[in-house]
PDB file of N, CA and C in Angstrom:
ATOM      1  N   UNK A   1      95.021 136.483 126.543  1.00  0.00           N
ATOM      2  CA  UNK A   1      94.697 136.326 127.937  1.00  0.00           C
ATOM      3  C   UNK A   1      95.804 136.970 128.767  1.00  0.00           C
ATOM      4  N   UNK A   2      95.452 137.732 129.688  1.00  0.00           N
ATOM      5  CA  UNK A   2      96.201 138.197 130.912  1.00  0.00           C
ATOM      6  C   UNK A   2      96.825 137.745 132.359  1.00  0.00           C
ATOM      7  N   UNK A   3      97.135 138.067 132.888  1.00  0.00           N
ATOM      8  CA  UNK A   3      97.752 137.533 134.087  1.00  0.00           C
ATOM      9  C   UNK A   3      96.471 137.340 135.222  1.00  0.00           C
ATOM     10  N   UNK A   4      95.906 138.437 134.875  1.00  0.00           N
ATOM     11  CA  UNK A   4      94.512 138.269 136.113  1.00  0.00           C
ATOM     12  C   UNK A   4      93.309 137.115 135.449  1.00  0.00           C
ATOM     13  N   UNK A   5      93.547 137.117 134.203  1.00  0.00           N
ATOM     14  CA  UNK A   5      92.571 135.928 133.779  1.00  0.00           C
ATOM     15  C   UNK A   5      93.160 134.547 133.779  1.00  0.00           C
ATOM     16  N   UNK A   6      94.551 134.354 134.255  1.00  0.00           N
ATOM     17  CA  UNK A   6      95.320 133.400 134.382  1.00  0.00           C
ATOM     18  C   UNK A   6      94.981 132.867 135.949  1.00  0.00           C
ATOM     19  N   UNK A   7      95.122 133.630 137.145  1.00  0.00           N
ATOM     20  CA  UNK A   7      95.048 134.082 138.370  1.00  0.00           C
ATOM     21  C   UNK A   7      93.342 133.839 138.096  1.00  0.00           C
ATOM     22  N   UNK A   8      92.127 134.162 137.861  1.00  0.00           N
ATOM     23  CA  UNK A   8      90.791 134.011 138.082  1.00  0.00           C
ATOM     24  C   UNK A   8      90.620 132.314 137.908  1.00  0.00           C
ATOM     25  N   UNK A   9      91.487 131.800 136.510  1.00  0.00           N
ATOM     26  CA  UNK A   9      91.576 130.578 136.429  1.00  0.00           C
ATOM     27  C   UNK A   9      91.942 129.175 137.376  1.00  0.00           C
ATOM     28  N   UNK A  10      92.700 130.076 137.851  1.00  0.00           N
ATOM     29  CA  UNK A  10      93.744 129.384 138.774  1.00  0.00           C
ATOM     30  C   UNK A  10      92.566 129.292 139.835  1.00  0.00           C
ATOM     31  N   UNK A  11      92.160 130.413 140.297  1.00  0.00           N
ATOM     32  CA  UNK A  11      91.583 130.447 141.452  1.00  0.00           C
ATOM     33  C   UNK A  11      90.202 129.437 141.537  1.00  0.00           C
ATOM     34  N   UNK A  12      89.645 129.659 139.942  1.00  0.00           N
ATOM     35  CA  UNK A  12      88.464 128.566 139.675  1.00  0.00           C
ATOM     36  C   UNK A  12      88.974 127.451 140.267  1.00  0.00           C
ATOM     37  N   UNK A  13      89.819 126.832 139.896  1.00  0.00           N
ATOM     38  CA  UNK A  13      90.607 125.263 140.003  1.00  0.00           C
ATOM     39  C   UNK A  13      90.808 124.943 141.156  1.00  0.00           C
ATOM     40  N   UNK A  14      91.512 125.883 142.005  1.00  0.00           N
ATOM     41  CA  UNK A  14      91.520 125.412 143.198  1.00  0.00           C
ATOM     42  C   UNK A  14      90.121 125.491 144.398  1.00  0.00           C
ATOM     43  N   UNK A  15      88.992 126.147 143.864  1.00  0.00           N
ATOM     44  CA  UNK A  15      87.902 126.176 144.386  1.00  0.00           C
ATOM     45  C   UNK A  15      87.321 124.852 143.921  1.00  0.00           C
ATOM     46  N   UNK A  16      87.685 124.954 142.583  1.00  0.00           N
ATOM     47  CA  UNK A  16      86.652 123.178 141.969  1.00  0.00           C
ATOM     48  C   UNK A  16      87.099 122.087 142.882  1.00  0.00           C
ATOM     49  N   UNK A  17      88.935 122.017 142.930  1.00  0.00           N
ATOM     50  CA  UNK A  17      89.521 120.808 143.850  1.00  0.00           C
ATOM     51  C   UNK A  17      88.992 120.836 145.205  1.00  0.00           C
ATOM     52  N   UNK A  18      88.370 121.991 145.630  1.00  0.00           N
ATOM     53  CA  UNK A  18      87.648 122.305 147.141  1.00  0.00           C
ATOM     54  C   UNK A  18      86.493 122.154 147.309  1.00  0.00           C
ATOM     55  N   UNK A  19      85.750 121.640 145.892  1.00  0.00           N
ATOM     56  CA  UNK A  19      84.141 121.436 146.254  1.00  0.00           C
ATOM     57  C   UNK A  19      83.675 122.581 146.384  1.00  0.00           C
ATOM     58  N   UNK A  20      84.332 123.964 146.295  1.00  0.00           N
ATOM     59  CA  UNK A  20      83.677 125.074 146.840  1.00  0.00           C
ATOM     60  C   UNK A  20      83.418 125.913 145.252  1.00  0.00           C
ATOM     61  N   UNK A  21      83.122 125.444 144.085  1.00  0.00           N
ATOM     62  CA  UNK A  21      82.640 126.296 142.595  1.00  0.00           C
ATOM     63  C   UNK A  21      81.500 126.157 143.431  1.00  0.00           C
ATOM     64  N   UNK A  22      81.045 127.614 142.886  1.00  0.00           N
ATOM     65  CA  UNK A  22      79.654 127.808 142.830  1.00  0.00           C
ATOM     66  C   UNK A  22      79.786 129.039 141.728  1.00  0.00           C
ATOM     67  N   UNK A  23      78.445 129.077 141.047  1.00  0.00           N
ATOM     68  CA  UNK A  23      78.423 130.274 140.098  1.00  0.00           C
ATOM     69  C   UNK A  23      78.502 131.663 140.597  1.00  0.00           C
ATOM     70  N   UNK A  24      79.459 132.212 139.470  1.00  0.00           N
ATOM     71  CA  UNK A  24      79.373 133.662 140.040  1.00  0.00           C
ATOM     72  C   UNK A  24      78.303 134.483 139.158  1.00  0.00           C
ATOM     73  N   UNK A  25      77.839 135.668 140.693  1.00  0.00           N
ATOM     74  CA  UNK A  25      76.542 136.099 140.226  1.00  0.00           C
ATOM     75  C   UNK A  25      76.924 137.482 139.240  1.00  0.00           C
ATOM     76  N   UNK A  26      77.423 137.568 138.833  1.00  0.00           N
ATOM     77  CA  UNK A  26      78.219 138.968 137.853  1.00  0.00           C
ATOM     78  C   UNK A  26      78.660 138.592 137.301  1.00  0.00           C
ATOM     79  N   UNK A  27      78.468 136.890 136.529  1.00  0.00           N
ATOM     80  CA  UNK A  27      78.666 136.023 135.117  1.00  0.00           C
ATOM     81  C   UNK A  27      77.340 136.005 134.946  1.00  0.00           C
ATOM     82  N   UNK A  28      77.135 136.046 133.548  1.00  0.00           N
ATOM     83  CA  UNK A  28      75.900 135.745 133.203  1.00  0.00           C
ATOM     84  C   UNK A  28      76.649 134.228 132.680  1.00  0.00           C
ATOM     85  N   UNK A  29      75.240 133.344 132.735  1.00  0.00           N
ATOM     86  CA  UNK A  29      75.829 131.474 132.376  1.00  0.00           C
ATOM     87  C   UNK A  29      75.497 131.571 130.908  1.00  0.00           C
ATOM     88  N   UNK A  30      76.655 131.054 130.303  1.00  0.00           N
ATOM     89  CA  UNK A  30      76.921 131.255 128.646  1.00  0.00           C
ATOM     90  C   UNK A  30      75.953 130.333 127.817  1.00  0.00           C
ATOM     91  N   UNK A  31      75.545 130.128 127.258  1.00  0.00           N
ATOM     92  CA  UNK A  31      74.305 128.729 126.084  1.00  0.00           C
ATOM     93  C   UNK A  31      74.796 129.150 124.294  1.00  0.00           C
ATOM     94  N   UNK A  32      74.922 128.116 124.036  1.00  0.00           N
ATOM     95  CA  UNK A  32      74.834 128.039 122.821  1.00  0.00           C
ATOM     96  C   UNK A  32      76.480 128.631 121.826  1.00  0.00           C
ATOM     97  N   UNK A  33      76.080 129.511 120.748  1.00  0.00           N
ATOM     98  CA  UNK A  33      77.653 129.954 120.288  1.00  0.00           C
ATOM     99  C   UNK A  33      78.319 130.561 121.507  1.00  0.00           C
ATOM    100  N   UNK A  34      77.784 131.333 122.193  1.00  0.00           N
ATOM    101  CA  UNK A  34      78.660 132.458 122.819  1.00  0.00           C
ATOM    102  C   UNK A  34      79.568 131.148 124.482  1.00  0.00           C
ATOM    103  N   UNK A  35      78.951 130.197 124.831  1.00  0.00           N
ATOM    104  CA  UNK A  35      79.224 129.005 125.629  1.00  0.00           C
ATOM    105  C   UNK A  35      80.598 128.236 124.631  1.00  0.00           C
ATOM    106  N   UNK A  36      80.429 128.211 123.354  1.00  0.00           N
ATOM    107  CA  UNK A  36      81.208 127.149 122.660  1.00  0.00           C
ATOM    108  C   UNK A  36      82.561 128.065 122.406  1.00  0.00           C
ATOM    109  N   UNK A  37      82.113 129.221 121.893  1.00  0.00           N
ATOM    110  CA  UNK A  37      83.714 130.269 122.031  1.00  0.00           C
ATOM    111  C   UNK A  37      84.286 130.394 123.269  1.00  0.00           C
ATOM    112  N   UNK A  38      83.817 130.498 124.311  1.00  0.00           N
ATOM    113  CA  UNK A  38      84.524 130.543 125.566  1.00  0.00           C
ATOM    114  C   UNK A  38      85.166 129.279 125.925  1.00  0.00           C
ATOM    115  N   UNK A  39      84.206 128.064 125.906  1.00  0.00           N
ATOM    116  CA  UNK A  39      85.314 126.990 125.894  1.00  0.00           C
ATOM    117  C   UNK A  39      86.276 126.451 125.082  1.00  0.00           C
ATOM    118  N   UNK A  40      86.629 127.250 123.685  1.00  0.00           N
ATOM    119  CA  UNK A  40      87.264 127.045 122.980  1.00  0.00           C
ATOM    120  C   UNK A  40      88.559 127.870 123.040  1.00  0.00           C
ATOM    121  N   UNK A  41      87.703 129.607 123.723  1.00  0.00           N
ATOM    122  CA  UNK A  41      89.136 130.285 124.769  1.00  0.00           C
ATOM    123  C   UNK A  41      89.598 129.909 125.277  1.00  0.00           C
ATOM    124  N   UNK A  42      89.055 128.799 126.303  1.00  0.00           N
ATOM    125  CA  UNK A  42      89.544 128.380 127.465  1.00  0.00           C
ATOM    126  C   UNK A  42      90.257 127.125 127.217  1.00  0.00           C
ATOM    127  N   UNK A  43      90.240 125.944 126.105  1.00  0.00           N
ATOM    128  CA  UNK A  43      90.845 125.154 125.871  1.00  0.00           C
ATOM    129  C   UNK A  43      92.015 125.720 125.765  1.00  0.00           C
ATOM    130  N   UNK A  44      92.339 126.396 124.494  1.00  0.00           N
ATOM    131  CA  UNK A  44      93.296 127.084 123.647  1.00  0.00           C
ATOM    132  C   UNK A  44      94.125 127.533 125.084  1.00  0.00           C
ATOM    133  N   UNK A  45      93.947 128.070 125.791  1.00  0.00           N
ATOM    134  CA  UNK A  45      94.714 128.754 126.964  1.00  0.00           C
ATOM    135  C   UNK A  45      95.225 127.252 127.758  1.00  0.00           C
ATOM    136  N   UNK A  46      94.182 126.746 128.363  1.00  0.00           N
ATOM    137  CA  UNK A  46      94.854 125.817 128.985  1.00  0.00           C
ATOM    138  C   UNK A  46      95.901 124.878 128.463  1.00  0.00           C
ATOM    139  N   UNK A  47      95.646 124.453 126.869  1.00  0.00           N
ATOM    140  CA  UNK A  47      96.771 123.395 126.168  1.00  0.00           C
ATOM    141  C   UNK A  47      97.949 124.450 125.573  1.00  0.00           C
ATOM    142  N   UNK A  48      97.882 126.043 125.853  1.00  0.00           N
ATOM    143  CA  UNK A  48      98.805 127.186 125.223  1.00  0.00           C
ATOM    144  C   UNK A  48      98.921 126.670 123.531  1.00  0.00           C
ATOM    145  N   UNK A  49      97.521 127.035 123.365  1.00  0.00           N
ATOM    146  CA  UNK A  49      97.893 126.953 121.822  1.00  0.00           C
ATOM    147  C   UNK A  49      97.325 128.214 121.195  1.00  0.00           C
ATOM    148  N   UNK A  50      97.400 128.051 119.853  1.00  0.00           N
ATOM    149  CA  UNK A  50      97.070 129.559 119.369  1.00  0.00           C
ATOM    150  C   UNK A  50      95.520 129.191 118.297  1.00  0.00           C
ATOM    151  N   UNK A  51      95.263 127.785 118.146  1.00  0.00           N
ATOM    152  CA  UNK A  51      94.279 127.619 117.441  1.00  0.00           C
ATOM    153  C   UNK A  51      93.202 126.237 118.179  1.00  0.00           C
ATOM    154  N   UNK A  52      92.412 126.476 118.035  1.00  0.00           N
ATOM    155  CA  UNK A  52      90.818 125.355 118.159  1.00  0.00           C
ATOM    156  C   UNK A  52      91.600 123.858 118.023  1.00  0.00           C
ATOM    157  N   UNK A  53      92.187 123.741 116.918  1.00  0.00           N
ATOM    158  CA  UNK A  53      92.483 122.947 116.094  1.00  0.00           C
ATOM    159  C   UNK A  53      93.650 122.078 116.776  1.00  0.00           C
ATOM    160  N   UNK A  54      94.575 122.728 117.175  1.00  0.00           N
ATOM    161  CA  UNK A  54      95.646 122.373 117.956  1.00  0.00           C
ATOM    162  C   UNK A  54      95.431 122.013 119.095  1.00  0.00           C
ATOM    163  N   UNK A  55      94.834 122.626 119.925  1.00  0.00           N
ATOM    164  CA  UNK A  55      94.092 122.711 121.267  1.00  0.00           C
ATOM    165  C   UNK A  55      93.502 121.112 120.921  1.00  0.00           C
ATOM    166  N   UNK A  56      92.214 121.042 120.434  1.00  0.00           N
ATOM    167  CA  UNK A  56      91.900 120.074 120.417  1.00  0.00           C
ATOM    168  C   UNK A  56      92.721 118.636 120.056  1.00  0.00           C
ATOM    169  N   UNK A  57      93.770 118.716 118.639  1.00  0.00           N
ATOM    170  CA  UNK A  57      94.327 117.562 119.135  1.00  0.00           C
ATOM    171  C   UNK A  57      95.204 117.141 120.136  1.00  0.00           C
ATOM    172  N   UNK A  58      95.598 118.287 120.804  1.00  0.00           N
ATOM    173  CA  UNK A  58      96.334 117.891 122.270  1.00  0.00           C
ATOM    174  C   UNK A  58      95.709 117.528 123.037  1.00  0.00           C
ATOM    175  N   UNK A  59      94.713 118.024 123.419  1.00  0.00           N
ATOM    176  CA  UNK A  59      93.479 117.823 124.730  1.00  0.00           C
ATOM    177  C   UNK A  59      93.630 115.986 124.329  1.00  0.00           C
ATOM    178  N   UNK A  60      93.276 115.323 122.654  1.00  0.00           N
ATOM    179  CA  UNK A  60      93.287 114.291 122.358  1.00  0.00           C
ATOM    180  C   UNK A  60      94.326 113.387 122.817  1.00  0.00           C
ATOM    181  N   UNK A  61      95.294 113.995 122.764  1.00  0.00           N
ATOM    182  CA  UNK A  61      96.684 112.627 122.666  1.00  0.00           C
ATOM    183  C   UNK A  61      96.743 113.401 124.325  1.00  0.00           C
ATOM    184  N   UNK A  62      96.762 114.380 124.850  1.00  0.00           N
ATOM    185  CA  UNK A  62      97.675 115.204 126.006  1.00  0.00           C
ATOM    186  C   UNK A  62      98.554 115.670 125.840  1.00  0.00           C
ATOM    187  N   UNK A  63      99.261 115.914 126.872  1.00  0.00           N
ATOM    188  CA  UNK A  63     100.910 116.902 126.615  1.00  0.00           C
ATOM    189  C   UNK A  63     101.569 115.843 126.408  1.00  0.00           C
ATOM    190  N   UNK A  64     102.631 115.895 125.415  1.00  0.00           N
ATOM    191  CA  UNK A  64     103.809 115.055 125.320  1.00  0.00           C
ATOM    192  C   UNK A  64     104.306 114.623 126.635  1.00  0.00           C
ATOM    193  N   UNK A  65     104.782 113.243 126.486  1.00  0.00           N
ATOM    194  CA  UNK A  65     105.828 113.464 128.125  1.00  0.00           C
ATOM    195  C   UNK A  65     107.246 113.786 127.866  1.00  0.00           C
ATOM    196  N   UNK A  66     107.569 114.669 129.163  1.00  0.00           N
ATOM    197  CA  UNK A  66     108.452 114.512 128.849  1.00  0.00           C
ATOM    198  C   UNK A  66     109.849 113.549 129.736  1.00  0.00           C
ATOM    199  N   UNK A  67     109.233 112.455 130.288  1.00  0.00           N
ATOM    200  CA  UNK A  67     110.249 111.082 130.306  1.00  0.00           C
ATOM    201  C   UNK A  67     109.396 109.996 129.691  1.00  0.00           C
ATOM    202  N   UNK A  68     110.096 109.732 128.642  1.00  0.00           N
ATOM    203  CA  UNK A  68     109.512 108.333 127.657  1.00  0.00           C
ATOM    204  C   UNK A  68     109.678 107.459 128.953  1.00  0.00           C
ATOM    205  N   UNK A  69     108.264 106.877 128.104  1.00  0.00           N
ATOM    206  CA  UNK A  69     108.459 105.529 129.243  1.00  0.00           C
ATOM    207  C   UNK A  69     107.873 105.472 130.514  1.00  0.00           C
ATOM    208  N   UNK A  70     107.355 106.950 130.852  1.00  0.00           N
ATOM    209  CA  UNK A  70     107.606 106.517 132.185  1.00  0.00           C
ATOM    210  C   UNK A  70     106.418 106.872 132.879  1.00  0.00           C
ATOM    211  N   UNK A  71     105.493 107.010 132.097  1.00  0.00           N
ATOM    212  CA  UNK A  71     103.729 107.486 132.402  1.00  0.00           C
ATOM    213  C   UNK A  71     103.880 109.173 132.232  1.00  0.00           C
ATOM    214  N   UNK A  72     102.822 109.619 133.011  1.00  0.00           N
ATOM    215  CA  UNK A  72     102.449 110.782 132.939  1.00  0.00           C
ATOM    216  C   UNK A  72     103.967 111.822 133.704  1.00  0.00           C
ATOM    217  N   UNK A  73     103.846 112.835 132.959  1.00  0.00           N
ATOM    218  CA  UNK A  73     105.008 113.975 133.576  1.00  0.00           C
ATOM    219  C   UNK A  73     104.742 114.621 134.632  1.00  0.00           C
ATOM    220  N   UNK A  74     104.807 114.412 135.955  1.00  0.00           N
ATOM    221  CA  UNK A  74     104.687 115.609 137.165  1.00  0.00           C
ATOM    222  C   UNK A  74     104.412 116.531 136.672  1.00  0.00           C
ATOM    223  N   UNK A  75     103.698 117.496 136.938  1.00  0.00           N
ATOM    224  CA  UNK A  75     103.191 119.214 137.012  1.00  0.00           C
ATOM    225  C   UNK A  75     103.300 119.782 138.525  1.00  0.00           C
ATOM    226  N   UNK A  76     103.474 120.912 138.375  1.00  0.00           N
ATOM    227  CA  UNK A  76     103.894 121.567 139.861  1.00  0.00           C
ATOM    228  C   UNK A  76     103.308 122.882 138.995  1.00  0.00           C
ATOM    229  N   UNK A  77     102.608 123.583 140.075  1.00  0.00           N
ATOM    230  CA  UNK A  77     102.061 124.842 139.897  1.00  0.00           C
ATOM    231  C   UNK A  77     102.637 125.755 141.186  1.00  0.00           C
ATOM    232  N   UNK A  78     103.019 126.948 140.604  1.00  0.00           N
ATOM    233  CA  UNK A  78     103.755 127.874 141.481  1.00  0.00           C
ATOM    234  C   UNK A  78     102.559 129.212 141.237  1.00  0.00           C
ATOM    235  N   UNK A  79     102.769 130.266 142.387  1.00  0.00           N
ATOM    236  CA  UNK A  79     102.017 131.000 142.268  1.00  0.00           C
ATOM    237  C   UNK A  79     103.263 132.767 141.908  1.00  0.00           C
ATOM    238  N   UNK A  80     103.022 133.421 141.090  1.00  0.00           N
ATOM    239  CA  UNK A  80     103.872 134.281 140.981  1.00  0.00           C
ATOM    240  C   UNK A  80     103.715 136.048 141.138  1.00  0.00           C
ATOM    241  N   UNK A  81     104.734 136.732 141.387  1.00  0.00           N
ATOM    242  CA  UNK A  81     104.314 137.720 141.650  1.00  0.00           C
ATOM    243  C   UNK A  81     103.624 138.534 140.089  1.00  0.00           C
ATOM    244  N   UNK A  82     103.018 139.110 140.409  1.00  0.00           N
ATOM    245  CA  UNK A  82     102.437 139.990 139.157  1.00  0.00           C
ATOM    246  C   UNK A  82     103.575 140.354 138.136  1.00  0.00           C
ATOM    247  N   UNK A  83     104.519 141.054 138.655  1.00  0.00           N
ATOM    248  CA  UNK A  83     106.027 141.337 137.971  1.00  0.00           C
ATOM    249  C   UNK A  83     106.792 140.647 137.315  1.00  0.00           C
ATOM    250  N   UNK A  84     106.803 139.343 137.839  1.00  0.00           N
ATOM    251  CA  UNK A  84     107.081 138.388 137.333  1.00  0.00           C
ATOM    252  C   UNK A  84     106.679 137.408 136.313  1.00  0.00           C
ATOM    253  N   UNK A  85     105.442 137.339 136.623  1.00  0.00           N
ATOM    254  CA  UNK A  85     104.508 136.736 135.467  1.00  0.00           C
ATOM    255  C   UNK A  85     104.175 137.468 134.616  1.00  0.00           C
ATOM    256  N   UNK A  86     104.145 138.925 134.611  1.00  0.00           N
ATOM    257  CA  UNK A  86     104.282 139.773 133.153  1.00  0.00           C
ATOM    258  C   UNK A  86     105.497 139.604 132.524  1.00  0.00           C
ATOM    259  N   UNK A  87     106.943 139.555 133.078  1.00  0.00           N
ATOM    260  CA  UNK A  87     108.134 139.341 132.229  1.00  0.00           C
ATOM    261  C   UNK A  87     108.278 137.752 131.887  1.00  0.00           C
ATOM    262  N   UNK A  88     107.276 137.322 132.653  1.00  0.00           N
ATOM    263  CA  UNK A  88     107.215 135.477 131.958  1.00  0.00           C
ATOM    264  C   UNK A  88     106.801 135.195 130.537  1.00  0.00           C
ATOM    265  N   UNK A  89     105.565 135.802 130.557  1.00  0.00           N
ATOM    266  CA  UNK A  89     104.649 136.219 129.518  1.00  0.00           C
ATOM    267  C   UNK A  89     105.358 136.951 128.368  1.00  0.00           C
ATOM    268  N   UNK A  90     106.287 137.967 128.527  1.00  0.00           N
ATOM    269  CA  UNK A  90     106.805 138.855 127.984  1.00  0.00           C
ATOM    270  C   UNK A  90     107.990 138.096 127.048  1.00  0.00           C
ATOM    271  N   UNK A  91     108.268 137.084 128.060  1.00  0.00           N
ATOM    272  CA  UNK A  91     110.320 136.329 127.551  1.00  0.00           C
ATOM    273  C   UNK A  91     109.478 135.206 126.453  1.00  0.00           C
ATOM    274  N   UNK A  92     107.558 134.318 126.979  1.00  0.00           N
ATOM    275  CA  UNK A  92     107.600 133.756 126.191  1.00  0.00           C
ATOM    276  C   UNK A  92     106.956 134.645 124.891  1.00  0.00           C
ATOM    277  N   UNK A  93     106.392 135.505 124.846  1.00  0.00           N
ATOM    278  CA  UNK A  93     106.204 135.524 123.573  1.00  0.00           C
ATOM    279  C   UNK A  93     107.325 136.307 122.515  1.00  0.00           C
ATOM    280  N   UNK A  94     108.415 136.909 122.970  1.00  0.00           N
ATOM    281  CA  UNK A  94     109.766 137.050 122.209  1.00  0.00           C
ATOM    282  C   UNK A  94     110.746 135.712 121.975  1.00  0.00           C
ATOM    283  N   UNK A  95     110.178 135.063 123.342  1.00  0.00           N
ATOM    284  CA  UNK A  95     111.337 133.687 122.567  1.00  0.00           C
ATOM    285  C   UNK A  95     110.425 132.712 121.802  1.00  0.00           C
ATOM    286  N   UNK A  96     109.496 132.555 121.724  1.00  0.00           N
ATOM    287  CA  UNK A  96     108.363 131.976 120.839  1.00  0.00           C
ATOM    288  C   UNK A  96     108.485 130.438 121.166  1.00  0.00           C
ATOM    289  N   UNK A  97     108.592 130.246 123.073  1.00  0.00           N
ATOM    290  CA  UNK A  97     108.766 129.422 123.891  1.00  0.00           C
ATOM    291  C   UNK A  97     107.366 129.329 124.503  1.00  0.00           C
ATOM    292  N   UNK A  98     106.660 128.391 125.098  1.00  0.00           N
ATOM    293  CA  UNK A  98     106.142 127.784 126.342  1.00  0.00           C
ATOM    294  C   UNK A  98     106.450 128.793 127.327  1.00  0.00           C
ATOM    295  N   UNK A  99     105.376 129.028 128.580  1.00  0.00           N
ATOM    296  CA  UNK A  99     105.717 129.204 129.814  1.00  0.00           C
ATOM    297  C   UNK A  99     106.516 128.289 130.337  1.00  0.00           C
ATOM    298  N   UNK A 100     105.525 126.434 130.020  1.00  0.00           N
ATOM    299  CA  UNK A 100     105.946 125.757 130.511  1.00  0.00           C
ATOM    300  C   UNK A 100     107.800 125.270 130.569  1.00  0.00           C
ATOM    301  N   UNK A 101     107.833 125.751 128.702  1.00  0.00           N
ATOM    302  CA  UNK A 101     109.431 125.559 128.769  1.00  0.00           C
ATOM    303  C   UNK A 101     109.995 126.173 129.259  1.00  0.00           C
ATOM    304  N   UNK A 102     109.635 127.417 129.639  1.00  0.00           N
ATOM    305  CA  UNK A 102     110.739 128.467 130.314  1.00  0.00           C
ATOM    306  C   UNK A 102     110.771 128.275 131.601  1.00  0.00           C
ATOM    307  N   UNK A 103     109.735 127.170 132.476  1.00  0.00           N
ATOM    308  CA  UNK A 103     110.041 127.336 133.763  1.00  0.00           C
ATOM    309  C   UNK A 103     110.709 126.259 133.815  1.00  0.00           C
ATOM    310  N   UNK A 104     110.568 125.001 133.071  1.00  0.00           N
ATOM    311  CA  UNK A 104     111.021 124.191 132.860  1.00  0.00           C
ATOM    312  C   UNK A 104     112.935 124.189 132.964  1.00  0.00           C
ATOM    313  N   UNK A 105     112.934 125.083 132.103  1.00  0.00           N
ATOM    314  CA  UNK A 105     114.124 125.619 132.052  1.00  0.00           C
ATOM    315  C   UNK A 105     115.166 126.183 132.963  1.00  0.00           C
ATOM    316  N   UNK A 106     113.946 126.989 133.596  1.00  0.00           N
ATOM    317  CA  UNK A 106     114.520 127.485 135.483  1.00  0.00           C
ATOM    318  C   UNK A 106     114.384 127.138 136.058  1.00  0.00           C
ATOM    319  N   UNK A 107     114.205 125.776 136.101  1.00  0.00           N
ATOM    320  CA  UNK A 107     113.903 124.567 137.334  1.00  0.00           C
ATOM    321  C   UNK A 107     115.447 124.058 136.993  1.00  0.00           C
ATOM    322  N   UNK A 108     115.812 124.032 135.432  1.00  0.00           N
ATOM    323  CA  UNK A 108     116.940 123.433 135.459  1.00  0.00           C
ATOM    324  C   UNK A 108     118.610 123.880 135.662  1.00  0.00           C
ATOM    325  N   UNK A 109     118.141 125.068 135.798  1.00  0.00           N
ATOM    326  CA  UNK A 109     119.364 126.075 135.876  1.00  0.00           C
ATOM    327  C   UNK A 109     119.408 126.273 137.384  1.00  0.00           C
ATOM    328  N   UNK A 110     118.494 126.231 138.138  1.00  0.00           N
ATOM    329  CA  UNK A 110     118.349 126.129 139.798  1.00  0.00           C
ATOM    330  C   UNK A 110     118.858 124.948 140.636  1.00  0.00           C
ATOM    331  N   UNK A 111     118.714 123.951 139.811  1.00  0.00           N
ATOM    332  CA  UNK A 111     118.578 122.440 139.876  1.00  0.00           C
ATOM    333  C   UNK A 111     120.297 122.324 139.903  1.00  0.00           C
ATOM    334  N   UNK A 112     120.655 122.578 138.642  1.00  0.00           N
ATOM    335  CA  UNK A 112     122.338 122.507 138.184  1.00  0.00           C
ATOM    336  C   UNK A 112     123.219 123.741 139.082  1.00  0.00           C
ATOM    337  N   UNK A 113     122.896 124.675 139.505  1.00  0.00           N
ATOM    338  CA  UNK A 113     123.167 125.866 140.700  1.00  0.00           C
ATOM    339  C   UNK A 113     123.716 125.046 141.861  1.00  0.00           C
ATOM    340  N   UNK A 114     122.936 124.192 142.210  1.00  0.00           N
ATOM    341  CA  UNK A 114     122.647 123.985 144.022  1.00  0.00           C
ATOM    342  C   UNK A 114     123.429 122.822 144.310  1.00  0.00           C
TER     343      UNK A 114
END
């Protein structure tokens, strides 16, 4: 998956939180195998995994937290420049890291900065 299919995603989500999904007419609506691979793309992307299998038992338990104890972990979604989110993409798949850890990471180096 790409940055613009990351960005189309994104954009779904915040239309769904707006009541404003409606189908797009230059999708054809998926049925049957070709419906079950796409949501199985689309799991796999959203839990960043590389298999069905994984995907699914996360979707099961969720994301780890990360403060024991203490319910669910805050999420914050940032929007990024194209440039940026290609060398995001780029650092995680050479460091064989998370997006999430790597921003994670520059939240904490910003955090310890200031």
């Amino acid at each position: 998956m790409n940055a613009h299919d990351d960005q189309h995603y994104w954009d779904l989500d915040e239309q769904a939180e707006r009541g404003e999904l409606r189908p797009e007419p230059d999708n054809p609506v998926l049925h049957g195998d070709a419906a079950v691979a796409e949501g199985q793309r689309i799991l796999m992307w959203a839990t960043e995994t590389d298999t069905i299998e994984e995907a699914l038992a996360m979707a099961r338990r969720g994301h780890p937290r990360l403060s024991p104890g203490q319910g669910r972990s805050p999420v914050v979604r940032a929007r990024l420049e194209e440039a940026d989110y290609e060398a995001l993409e780029a650092l995680a798949e050479r460091s064989g890291k998370s997006q999430s850890e790597l921003v994670r990471q520059g939240v904490k180096l910003v955090l310890a900065s200031a």
